[in-house]
N, C-alpha and C. Protein backbone atom coordinates (compact mmCIF):
# COMPACT_ATOMS: atom_id res chain seq x y z
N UNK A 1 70.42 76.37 105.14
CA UNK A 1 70.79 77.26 104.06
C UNK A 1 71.85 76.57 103.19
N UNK A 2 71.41 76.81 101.95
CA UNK A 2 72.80 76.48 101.18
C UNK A 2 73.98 77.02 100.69
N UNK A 3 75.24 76.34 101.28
CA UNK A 3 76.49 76.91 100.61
C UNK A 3 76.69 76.58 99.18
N UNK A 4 77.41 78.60 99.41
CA UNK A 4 77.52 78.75 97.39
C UNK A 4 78.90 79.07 97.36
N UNK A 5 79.78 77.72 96.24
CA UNK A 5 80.93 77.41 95.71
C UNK A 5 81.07 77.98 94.53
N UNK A 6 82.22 78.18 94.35
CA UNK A 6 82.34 79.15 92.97
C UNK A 6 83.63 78.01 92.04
N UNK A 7 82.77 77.67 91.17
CA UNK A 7 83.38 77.40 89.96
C UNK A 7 84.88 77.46 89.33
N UNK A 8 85.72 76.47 88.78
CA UNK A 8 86.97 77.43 88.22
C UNK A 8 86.70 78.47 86.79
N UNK A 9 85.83 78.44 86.34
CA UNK A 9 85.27 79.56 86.36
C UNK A 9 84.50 80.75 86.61
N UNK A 10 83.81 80.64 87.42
CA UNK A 10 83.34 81.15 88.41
C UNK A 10 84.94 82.08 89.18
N UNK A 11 85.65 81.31 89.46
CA UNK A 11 86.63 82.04 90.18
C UNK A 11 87.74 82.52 88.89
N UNK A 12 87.71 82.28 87.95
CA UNK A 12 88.28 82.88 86.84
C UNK A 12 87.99 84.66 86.24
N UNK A 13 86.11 84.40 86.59
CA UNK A 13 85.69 85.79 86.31
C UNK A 13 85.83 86.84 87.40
N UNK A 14 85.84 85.75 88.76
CA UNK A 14 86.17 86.88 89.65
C UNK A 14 87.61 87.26 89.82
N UNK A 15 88.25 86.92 89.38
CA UNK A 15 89.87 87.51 89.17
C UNK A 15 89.73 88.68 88.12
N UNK A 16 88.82 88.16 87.06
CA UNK A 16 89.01 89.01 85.57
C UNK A 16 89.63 88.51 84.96
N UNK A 17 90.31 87.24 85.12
CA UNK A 17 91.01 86.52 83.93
C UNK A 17 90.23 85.09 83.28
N UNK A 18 91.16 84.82 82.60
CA UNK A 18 90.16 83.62 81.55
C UNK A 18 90.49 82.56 82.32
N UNK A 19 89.86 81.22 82.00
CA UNK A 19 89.77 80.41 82.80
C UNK A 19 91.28 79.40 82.33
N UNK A 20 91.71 79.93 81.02
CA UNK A 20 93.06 78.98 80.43
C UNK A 20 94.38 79.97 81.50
N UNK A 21 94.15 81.30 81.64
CA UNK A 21 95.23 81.59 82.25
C UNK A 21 95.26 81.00 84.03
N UNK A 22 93.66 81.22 84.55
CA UNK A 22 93.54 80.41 86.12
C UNK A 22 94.40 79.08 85.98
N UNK A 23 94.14 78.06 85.05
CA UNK A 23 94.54 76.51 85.30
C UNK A 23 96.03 76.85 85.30
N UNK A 24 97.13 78.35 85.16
CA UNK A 24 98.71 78.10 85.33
C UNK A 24 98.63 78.48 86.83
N UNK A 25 97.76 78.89 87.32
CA UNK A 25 97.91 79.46 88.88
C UNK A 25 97.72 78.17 89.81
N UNK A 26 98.72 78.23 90.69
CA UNK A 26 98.19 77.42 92.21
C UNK A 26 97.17 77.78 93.06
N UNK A 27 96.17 77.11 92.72
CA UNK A 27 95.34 77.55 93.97
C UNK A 27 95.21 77.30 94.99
N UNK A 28 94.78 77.81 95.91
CA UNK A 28 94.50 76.72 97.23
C UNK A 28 94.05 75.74 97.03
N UNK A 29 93.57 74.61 98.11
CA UNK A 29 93.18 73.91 98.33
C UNK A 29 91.31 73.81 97.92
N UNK A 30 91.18 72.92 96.85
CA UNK A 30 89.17 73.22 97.32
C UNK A 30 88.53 73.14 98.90
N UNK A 31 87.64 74.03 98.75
CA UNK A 31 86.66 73.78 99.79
C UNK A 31 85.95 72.30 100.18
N UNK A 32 85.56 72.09 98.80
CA UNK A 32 84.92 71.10 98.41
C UNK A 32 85.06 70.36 96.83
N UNK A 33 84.71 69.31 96.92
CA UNK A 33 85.14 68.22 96.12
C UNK A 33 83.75 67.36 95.87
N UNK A 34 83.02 67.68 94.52
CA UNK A 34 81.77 66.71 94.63
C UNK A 34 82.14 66.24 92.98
N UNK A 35 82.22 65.22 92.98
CA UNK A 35 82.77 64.26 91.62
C UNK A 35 84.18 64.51 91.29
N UNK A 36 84.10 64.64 90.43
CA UNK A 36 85.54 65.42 89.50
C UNK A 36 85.48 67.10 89.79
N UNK A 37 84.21 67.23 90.34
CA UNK A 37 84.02 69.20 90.15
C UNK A 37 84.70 69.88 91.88
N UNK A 38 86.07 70.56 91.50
CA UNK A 38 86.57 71.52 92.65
C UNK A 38 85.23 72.43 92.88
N UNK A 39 85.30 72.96 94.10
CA UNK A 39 84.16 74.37 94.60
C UNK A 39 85.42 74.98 95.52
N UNK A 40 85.10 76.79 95.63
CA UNK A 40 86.11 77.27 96.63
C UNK A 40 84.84 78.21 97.19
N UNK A 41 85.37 78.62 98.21
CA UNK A 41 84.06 79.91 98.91
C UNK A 41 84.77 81.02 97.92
N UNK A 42 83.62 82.24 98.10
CA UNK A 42 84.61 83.10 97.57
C UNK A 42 85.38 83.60 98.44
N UNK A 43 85.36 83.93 99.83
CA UNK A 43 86.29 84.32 100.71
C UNK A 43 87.53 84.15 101.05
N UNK A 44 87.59 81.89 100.36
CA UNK A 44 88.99 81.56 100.29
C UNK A 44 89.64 82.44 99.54
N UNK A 45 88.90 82.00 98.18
CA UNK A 45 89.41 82.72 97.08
C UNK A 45 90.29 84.56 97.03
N UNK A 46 89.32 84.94 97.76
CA UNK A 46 89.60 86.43 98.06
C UNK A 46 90.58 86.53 99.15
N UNK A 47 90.90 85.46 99.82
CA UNK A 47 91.96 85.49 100.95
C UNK A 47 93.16 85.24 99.93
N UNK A 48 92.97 84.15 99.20
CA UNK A 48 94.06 83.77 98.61
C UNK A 48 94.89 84.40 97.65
N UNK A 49 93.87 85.58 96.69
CA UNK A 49 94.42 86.74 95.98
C UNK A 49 94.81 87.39 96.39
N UNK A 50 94.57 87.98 97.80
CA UNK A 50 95.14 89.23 98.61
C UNK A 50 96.78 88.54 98.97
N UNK A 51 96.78 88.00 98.75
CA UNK A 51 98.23 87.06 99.76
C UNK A 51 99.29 86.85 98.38
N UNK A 52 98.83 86.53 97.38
CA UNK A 52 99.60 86.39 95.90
C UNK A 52 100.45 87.28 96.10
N UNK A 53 101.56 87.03 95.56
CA UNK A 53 102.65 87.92 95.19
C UNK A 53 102.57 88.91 93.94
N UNK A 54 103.05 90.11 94.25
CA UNK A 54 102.74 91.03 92.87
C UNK A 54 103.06 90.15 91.87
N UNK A 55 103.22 91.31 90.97
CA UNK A 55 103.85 90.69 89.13
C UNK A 55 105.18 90.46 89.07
N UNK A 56 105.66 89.13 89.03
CA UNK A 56 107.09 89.14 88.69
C UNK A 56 107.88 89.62 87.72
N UNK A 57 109.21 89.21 87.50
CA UNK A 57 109.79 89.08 86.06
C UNK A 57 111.15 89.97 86.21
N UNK A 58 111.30 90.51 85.30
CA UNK A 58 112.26 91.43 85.52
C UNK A 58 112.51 92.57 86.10
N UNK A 59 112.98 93.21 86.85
CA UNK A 59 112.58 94.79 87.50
C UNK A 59 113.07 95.48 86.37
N UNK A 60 112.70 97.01 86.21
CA UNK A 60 113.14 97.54 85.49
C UNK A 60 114.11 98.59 85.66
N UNK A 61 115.07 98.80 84.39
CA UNK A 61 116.21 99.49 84.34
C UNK A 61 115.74 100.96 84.62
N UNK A 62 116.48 101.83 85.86
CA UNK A 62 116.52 103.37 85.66
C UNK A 62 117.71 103.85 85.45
N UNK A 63 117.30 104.67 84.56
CA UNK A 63 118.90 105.61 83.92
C UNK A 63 119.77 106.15 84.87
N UNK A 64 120.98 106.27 85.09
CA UNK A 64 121.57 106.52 85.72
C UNK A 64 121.91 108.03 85.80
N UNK A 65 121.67 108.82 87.14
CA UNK A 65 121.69 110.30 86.64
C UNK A 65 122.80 111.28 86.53
């Protein structure tokens, strides 16, 4: 049977983001490596989103009561 690698885009659409915002993210490690072209399973992939840290940045201010 053949294993199916998902693309950095491919793994761009499965986030829902574009593939210019994926290339600021660290990803894991590829699965696989055939030329210049990364492949990930999607399972890495889906391991590896579940584990991401929420949204950073600033917390936000509550009024003081």
């Amino acid at each position: 049977m053949t294993e199916r690698y998902l693309s950095m885009t491919e793994v761009a659409a499965r986030l829902g983001i574009t593939k210019g915002a994926l290339m600021t993210y660290r990803l894991p490690e590829p699965d696989v490596i055939v030329g210049h072209a990364k492949g990930w399973k999607p399972e890495t992939i889906d391991a590896w989103n579940a584990a991401r840290p929420g949204h950073g940045g600033r917390p936000r201010k509550h009024p003081q009561e």
